[in-house]
PDB file of N, CA and C in Angstrom:
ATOM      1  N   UNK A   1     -12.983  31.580  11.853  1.00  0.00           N
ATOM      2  CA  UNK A   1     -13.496  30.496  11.031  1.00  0.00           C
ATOM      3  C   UNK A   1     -14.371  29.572  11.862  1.00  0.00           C
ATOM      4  N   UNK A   2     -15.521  28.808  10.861  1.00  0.00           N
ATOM      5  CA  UNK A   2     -16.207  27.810  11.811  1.00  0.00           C
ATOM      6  C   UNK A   2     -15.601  26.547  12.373  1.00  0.00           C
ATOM      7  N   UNK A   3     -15.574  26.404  13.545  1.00  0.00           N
ATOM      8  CA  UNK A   3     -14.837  24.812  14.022  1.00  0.00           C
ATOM      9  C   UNK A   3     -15.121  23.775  12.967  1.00  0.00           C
ATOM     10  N   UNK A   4     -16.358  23.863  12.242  1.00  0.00           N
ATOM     11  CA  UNK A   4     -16.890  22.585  11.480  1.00  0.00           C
ATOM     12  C   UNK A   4     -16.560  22.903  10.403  1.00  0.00           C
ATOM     13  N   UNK A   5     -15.834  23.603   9.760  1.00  0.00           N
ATOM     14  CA  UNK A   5     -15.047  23.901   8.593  1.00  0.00           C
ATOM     15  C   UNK A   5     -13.512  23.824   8.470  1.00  0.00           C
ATOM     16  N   UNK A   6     -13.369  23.820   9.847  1.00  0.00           N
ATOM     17  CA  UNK A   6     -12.229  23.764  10.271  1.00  0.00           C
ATOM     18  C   UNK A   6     -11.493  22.138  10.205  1.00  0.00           C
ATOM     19  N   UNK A   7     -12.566  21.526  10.804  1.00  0.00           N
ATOM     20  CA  UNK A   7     -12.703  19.725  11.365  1.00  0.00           C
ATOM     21  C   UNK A   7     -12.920  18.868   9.863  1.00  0.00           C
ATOM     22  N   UNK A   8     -13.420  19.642   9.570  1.00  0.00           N
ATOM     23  CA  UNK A   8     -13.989  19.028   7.712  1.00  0.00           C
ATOM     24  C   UNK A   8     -12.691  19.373   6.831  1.00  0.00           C
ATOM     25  N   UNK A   9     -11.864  20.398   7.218  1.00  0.00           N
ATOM     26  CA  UNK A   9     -10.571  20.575   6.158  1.00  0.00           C
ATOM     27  C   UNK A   9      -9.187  19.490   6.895  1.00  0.00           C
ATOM     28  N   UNK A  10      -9.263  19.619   8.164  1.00  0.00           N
ATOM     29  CA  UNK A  10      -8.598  18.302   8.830  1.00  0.00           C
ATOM     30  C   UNK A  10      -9.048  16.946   8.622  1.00  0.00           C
ATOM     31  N   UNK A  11     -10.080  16.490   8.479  1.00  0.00           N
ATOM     32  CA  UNK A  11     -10.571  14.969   7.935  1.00  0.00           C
ATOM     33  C   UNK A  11     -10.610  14.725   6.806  1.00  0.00           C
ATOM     34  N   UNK A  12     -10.586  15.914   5.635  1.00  0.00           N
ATOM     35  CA  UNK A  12      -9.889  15.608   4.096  1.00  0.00           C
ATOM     36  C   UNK A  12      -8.562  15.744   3.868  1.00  0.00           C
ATOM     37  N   UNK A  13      -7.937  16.398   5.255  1.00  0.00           N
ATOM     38  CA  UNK A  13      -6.152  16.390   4.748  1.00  0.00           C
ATOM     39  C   UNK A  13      -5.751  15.058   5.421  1.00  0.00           C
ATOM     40  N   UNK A  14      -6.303  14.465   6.112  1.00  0.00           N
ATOM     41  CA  UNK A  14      -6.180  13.488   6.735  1.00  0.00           C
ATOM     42  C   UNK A  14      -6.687  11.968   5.518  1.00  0.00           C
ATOM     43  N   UNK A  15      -7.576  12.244   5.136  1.00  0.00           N
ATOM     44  CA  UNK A  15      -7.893  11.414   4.600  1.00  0.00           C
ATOM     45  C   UNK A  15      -6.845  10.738   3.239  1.00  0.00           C
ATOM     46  N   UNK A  16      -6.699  12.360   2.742  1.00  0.00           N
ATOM     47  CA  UNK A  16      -6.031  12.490   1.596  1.00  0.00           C
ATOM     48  C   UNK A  16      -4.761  12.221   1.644  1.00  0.00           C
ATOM     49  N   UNK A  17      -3.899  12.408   2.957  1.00  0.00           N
ATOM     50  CA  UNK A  17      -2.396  11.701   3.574  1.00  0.00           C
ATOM     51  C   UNK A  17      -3.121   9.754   3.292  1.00  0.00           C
ATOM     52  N   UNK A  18      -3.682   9.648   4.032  1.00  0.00           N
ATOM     53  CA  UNK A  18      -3.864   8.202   3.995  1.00  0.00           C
ATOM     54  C   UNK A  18      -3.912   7.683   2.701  1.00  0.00           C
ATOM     55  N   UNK A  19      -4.924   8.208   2.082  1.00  0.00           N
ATOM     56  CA  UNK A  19      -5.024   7.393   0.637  1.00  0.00           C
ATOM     57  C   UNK A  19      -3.685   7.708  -0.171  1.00  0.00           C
ATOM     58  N   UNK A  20      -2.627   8.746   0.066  1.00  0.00           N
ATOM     59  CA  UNK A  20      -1.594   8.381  -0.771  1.00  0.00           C
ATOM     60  C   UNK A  20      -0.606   7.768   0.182  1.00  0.00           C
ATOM     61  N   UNK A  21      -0.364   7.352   1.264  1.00  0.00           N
ATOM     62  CA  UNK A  21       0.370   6.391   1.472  1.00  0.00           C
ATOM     63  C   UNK A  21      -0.078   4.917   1.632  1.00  0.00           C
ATOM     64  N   UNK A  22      -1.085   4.194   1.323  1.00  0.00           N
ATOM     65  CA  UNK A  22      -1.772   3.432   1.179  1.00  0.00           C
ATOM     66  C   UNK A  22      -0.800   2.642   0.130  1.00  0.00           C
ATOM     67  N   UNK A  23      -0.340   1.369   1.096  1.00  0.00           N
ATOM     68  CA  UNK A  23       0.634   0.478  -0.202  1.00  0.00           C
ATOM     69  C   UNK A  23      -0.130  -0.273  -1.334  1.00  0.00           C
ATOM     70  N   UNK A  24       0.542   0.171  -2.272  1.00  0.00           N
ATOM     71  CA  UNK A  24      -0.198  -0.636  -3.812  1.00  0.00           C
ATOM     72  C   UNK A  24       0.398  -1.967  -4.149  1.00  0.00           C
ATOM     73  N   UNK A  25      -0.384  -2.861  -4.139  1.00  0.00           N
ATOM     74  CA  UNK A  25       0.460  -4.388  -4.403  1.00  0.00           C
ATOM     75  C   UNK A  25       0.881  -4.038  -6.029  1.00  0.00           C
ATOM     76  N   UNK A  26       1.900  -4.236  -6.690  1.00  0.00           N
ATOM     77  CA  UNK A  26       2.466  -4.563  -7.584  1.00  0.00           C
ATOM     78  C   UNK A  26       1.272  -5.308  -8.953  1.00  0.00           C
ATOM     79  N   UNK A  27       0.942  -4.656 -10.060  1.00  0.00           N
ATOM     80  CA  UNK A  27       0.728  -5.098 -10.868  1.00  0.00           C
ATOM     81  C   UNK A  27       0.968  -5.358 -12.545  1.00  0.00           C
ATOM     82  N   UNK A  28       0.513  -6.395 -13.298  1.00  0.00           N
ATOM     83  CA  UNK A  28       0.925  -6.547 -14.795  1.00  0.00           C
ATOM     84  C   UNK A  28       0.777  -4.930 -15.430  1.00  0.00           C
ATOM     85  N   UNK A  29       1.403  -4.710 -16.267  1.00  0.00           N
ATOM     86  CA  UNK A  29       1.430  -3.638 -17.097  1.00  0.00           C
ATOM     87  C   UNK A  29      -0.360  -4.022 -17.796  1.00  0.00           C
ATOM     88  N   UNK A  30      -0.541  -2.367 -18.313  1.00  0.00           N
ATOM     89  CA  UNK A  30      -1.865  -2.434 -18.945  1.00  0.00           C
ATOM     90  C   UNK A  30      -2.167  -0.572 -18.893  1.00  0.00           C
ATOM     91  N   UNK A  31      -3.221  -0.399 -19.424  1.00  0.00           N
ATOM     92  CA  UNK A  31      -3.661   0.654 -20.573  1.00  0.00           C
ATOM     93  C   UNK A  31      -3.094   1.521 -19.179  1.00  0.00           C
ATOM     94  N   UNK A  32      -3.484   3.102 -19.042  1.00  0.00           N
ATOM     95  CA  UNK A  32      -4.152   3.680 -17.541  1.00  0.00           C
ATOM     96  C   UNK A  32      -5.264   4.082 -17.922  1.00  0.00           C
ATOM     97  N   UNK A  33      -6.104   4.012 -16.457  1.00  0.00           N
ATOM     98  CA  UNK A  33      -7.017   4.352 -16.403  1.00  0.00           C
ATOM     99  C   UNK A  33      -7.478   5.814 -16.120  1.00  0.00           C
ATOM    100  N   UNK A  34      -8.704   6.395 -15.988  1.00  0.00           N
ATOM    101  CA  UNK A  34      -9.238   7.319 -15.161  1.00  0.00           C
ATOM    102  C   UNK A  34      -9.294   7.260 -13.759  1.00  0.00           C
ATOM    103  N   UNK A  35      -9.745   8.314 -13.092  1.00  0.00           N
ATOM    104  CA  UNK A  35      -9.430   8.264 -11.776  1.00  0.00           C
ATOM    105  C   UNK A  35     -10.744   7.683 -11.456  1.00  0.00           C
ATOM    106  N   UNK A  36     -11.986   7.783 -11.929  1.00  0.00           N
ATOM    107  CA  UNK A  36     -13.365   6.785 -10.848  1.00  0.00           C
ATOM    108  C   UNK A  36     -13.819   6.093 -11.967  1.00  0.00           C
ATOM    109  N   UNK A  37     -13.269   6.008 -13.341  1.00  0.00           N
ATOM    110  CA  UNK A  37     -14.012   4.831 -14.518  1.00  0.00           C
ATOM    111  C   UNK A  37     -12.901   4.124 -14.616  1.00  0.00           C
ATOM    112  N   UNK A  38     -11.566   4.176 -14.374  1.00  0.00           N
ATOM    113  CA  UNK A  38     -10.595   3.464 -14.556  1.00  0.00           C
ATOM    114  C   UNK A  38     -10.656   3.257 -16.209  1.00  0.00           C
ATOM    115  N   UNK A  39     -10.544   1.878 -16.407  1.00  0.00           N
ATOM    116  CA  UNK A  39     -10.617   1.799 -17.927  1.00  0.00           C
ATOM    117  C   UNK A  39     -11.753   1.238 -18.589  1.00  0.00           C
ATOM    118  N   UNK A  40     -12.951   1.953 -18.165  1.00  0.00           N
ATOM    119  CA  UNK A  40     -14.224   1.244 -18.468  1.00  0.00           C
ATOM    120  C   UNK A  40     -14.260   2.034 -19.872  1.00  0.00           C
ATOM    121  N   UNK A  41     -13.669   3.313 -20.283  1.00  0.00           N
ATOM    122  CA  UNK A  41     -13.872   3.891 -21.624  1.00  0.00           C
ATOM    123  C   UNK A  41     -12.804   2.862 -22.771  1.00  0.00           C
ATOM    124  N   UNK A  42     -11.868   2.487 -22.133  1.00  0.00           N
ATOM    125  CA  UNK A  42     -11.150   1.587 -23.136  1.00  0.00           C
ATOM    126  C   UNK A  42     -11.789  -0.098 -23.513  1.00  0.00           C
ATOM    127  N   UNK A  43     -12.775  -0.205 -22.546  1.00  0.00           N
ATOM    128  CA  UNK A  43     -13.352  -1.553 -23.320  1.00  0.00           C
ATOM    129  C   UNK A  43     -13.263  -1.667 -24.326  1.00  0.00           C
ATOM    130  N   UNK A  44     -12.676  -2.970 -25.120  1.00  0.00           N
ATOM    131  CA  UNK A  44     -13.311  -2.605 -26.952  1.00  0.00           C
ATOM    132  C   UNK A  44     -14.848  -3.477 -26.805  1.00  0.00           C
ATOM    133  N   UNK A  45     -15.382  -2.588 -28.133  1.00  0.00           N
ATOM    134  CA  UNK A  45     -16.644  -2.947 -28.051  1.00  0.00           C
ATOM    135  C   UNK A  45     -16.825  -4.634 -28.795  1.00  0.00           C
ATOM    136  N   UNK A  46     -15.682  -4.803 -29.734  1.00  0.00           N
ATOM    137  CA  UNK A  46     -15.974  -5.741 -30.849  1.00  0.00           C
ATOM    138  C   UNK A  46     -14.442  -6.373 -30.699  1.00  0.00           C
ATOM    139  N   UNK A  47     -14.117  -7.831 -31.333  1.00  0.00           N
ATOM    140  CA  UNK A  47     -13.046  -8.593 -31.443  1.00  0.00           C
ATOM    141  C   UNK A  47     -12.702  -7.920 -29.838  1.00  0.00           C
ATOM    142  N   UNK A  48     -12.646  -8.183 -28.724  1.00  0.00           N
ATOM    143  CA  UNK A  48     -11.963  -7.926 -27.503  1.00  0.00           C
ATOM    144  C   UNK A  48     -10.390  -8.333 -27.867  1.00  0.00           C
ATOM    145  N   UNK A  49     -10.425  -9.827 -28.267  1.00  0.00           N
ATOM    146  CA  UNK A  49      -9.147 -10.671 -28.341  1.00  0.00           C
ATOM    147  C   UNK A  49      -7.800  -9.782 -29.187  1.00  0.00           C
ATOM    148  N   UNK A  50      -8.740  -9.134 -30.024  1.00  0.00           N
ATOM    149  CA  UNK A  50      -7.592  -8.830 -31.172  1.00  0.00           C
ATOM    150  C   UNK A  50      -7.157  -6.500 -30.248  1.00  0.00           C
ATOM    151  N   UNK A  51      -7.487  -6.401 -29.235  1.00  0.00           N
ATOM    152  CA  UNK A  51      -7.682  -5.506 -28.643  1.00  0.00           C
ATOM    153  C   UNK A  51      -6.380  -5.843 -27.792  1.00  0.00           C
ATOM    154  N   UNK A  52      -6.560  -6.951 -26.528  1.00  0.00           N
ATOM    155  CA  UNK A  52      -5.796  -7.502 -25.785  1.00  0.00           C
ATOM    156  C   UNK A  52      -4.448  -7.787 -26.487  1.00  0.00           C
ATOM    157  N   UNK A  53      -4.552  -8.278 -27.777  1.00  0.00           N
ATOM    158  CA  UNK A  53      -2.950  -8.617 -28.136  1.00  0.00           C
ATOM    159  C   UNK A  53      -2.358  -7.348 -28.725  1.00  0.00           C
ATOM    160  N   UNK A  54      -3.410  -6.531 -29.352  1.00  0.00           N
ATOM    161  CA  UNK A  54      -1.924  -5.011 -29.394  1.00  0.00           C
ATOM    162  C   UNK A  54      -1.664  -4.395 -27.652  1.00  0.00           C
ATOM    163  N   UNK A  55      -2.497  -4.399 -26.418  1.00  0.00           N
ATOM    164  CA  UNK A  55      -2.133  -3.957 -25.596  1.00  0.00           C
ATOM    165  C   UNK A  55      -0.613  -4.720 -25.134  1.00  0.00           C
ATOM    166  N   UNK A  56      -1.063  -6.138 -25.530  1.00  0.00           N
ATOM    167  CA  UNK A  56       0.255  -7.051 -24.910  1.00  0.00           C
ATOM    168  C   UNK A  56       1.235  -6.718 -26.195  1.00  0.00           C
ATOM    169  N   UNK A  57       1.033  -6.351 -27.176  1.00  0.00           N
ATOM    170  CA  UNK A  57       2.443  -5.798 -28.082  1.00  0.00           C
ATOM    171  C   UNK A  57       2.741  -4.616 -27.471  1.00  0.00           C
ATOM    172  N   UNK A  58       1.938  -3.657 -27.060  1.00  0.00           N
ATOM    173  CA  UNK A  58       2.248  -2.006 -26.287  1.00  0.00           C
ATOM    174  C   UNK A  58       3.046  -2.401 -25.327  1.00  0.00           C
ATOM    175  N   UNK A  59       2.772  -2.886 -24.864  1.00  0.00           N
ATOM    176  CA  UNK A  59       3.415  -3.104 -23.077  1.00  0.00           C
ATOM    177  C   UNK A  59       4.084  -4.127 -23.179  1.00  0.00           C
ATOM    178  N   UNK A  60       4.139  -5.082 -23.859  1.00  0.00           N
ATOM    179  CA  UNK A  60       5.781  -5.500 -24.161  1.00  0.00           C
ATOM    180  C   UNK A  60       4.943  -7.145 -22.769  1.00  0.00           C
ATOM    181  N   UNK A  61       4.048  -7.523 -23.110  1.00  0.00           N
ATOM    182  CA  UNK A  61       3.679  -8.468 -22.097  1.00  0.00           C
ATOM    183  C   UNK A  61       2.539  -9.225 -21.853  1.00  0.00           C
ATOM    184  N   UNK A  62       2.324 -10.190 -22.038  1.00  0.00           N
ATOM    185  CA  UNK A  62       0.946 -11.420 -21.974  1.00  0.00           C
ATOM    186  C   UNK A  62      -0.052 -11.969 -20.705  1.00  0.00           C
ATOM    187  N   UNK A  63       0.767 -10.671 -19.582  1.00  0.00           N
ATOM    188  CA  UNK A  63      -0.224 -10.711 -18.545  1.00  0.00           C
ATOM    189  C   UNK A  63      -0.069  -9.025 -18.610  1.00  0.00           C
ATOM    190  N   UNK A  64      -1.807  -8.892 -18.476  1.00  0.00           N
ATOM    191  CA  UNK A  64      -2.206  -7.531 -18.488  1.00  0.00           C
ATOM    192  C   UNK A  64      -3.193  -7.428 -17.534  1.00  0.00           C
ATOM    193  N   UNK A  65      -3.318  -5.801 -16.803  1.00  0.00           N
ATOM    194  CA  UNK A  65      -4.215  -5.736 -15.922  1.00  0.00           C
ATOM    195  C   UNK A  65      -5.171  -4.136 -16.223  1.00  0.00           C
ATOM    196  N   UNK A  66      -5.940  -4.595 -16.205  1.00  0.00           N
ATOM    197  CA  UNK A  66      -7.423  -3.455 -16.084  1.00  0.00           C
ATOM    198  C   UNK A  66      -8.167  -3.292 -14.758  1.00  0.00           C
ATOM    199  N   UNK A  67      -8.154  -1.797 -14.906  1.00  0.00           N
ATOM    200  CA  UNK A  67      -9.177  -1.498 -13.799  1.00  0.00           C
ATOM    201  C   UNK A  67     -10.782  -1.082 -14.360  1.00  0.00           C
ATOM    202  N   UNK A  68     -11.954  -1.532 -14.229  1.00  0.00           N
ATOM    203  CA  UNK A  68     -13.054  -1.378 -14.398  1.00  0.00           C
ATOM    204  C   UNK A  68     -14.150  -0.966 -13.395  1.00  0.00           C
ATOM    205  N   UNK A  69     -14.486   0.699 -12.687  1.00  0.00           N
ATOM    206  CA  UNK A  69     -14.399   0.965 -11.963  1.00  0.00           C
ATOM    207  C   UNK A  69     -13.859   0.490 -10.580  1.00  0.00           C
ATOM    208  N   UNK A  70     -14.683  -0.759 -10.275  1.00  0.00           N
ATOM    209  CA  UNK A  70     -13.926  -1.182  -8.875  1.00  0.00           C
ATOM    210  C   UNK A  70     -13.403  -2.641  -9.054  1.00  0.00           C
ATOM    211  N   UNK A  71     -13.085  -3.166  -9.889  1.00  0.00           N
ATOM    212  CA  UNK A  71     -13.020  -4.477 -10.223  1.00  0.00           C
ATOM    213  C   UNK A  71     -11.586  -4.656 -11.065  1.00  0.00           C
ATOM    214  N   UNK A  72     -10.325  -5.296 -10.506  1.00  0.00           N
ATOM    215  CA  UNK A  72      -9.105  -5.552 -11.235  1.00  0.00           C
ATOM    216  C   UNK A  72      -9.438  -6.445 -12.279  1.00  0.00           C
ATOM    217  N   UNK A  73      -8.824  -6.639 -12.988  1.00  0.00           N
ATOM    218  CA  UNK A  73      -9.140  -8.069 -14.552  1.00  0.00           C
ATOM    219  C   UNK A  73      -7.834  -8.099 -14.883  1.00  0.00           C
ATOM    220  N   UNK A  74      -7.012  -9.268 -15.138  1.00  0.00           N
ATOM    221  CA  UNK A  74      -6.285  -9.819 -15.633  1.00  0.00           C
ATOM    222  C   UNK A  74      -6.406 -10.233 -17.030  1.00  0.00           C
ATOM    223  N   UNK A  75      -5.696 -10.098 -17.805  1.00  0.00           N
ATOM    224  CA  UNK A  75      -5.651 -10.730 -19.233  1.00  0.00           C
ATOM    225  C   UNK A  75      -4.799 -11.736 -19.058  1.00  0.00           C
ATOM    226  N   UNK A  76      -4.766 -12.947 -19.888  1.00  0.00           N
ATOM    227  CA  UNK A  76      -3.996 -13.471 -20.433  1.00  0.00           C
ATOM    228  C   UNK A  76      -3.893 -13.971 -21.901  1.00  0.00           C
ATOM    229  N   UNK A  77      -2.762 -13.610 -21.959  1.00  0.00           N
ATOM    230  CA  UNK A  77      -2.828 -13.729 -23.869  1.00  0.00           C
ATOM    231  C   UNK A  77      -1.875 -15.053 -24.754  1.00  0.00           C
ATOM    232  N   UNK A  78      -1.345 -15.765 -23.532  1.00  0.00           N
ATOM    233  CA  UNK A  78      -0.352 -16.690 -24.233  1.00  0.00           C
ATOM    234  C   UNK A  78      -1.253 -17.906 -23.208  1.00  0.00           C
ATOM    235  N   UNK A  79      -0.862 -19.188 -23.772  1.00  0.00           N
ATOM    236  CA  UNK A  79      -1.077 -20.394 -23.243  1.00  0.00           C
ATOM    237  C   UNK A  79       0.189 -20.721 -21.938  1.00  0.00           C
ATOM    238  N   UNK A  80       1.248 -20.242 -22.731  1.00  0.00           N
ATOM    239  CA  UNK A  80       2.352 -20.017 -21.443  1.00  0.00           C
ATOM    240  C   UNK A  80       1.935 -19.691 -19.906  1.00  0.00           C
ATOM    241  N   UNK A  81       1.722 -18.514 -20.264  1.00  0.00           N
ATOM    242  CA  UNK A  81       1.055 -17.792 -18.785  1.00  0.00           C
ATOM    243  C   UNK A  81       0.008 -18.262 -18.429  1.00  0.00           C
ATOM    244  N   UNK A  82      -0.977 -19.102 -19.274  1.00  0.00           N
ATOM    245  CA  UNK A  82      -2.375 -19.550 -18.542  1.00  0.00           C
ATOM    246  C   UNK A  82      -1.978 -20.448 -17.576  1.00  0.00           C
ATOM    247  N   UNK A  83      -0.893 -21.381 -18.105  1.00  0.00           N
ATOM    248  CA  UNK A  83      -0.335 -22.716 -18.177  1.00  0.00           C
ATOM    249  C   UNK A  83       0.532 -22.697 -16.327  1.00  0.00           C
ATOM    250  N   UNK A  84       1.183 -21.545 -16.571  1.00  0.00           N
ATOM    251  CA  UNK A  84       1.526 -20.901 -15.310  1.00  0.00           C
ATOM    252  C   UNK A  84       1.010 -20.698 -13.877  1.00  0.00           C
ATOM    253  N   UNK A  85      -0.332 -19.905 -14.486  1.00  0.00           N
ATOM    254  CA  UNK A  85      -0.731 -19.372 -13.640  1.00  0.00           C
ATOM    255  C   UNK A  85      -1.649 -20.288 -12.846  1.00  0.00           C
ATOM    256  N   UNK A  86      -2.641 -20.579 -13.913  1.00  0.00           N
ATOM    257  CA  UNK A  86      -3.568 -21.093 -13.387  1.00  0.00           C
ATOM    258  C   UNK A  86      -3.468 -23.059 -13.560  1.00  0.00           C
ATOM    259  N   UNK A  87      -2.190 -23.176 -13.700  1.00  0.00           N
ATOM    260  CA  UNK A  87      -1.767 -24.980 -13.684  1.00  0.00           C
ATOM    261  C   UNK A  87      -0.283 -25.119 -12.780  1.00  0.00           C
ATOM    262  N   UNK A  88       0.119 -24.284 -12.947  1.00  0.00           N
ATOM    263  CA  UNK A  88       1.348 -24.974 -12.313  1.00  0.00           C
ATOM    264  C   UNK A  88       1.614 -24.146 -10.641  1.00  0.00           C
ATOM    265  N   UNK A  89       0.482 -22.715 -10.271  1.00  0.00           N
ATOM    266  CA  UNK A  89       0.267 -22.141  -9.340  1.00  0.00           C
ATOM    267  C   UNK A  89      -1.164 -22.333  -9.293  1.00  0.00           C
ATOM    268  N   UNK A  90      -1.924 -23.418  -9.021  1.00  0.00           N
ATOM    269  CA  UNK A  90      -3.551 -23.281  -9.348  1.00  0.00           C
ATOM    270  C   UNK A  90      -3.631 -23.509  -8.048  1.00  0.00           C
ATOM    271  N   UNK A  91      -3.109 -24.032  -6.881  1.00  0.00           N
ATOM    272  CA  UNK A  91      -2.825 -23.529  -5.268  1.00  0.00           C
ATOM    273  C   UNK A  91      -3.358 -22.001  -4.953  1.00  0.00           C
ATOM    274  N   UNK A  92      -3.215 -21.246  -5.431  1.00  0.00           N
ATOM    275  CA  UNK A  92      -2.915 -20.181  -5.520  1.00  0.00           C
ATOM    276  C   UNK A  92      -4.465 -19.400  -5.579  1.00  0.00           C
ATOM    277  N   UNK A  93      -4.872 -19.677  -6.628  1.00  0.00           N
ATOM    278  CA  UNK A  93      -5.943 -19.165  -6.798  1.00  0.00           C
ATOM    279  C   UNK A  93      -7.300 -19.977  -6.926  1.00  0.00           C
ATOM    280  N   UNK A  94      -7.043 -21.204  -6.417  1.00  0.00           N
ATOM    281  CA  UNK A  94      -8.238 -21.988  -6.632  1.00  0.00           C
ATOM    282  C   UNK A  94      -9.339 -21.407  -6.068  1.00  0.00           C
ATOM    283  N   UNK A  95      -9.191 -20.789  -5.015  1.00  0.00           N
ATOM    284  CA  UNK A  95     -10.188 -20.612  -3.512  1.00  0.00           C
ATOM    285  C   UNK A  95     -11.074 -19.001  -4.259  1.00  0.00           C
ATOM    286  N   UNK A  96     -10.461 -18.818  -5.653  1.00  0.00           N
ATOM    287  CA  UNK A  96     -10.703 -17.219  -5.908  1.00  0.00           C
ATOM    288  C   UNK A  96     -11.863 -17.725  -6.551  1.00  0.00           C
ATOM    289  N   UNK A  97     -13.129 -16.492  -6.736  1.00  0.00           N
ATOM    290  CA  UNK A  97     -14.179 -17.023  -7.574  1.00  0.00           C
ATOM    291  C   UNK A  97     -13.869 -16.602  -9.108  1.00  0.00           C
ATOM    292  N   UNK A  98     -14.671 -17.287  -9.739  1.00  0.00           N
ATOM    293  CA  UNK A  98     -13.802 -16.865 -11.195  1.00  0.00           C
ATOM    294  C   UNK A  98     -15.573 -16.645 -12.237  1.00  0.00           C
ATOM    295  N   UNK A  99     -16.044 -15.346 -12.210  1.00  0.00           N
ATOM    296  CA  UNK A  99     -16.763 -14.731 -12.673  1.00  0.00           C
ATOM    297  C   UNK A  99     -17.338 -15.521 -14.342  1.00  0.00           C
ATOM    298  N   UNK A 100     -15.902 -14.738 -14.932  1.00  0.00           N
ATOM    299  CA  UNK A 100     -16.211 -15.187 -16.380  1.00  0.00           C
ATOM    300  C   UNK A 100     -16.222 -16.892 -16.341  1.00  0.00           C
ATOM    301  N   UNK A 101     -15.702 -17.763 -15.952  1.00  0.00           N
ATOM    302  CA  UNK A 101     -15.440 -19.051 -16.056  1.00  0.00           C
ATOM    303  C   UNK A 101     -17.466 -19.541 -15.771  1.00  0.00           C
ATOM    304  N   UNK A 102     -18.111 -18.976 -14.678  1.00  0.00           N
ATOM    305  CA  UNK A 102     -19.659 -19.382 -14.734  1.00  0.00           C
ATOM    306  C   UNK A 102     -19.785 -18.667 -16.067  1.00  0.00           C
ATOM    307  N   UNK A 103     -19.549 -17.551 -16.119  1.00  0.00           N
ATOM    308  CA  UNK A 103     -20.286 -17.154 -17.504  1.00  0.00           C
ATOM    309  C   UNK A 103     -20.103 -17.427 -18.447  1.00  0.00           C
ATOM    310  N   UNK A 104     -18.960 -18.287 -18.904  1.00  0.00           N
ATOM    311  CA  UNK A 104     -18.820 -19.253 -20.337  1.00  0.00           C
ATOM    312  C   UNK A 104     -19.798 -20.832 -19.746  1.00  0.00           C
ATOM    313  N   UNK A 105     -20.118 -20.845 -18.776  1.00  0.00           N
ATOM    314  CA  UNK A 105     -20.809 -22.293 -18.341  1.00  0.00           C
ATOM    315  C   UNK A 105     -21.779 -22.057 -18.721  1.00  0.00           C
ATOM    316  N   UNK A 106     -22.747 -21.163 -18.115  1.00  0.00           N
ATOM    317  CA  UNK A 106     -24.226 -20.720 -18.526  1.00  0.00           C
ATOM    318  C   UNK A 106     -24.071 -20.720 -19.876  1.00  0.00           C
ATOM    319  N   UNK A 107     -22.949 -19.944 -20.345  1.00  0.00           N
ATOM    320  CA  UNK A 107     -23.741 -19.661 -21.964  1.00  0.00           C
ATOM    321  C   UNK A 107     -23.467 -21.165 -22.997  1.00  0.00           C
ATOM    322  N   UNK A 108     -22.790 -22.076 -22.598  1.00  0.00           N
ATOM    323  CA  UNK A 108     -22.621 -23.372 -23.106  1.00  0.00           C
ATOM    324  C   UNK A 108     -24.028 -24.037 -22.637  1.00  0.00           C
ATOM    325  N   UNK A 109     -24.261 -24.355 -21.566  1.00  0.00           N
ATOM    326  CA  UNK A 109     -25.644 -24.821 -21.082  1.00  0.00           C
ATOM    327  C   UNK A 109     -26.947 -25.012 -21.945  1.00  0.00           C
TER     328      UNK A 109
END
């Protein structure tokens, strides 16, 4: 066999050990995804809101998480959990940038 076929099947078994022991932080329940679109096919196209609250009736929960190819998203569907998260832990995530929050600014503007 060629050494460089050889070296190329060792740096994908290698690779492929790594990426499955690679620790996953813990997240909210939510749809699954695909393996490289994640859940970019489950977007809803229309009423999003009324989308988000049967997922949070499915899954039994008012914090939900999506993967959109490379990008995590959080739902929140109760005032509870907003109230939570982002008021009574707002320590927490102040320092995070918050995407949609400019993009309801601009579009008020």
């Amino acid at each position: 066999m060629d050494i460089n076929f050889i070296t190329l099947l060792f740096a994908l078994a290698l690779a492929f050990v790594f990426f499955l022991s690679r620790r996953r932080q813990p997240t909210p329940p939510g749809p699954p995804g695909l393996p490289l679109l994640g859940n970019f096919l489950d977007l809803p196209k229309k009423e999003a809101w009324k989308t988000y609250i049967e997922w949070g009736k499915k899954y039994n929960s008012d914090f939900l998480s999506m993967k959109v190819p490379s990008q995590r998203f959080f739902i929140l569907n109760s005032s509870k959990v907003y109230h939570d998260l982002l008021v009574k832990k707002s320590t927490i995530y102040s320092d995070r940038s918050t995407p949609m929050m400019n993009m309801i600014k601009r579009l008020r503007d």
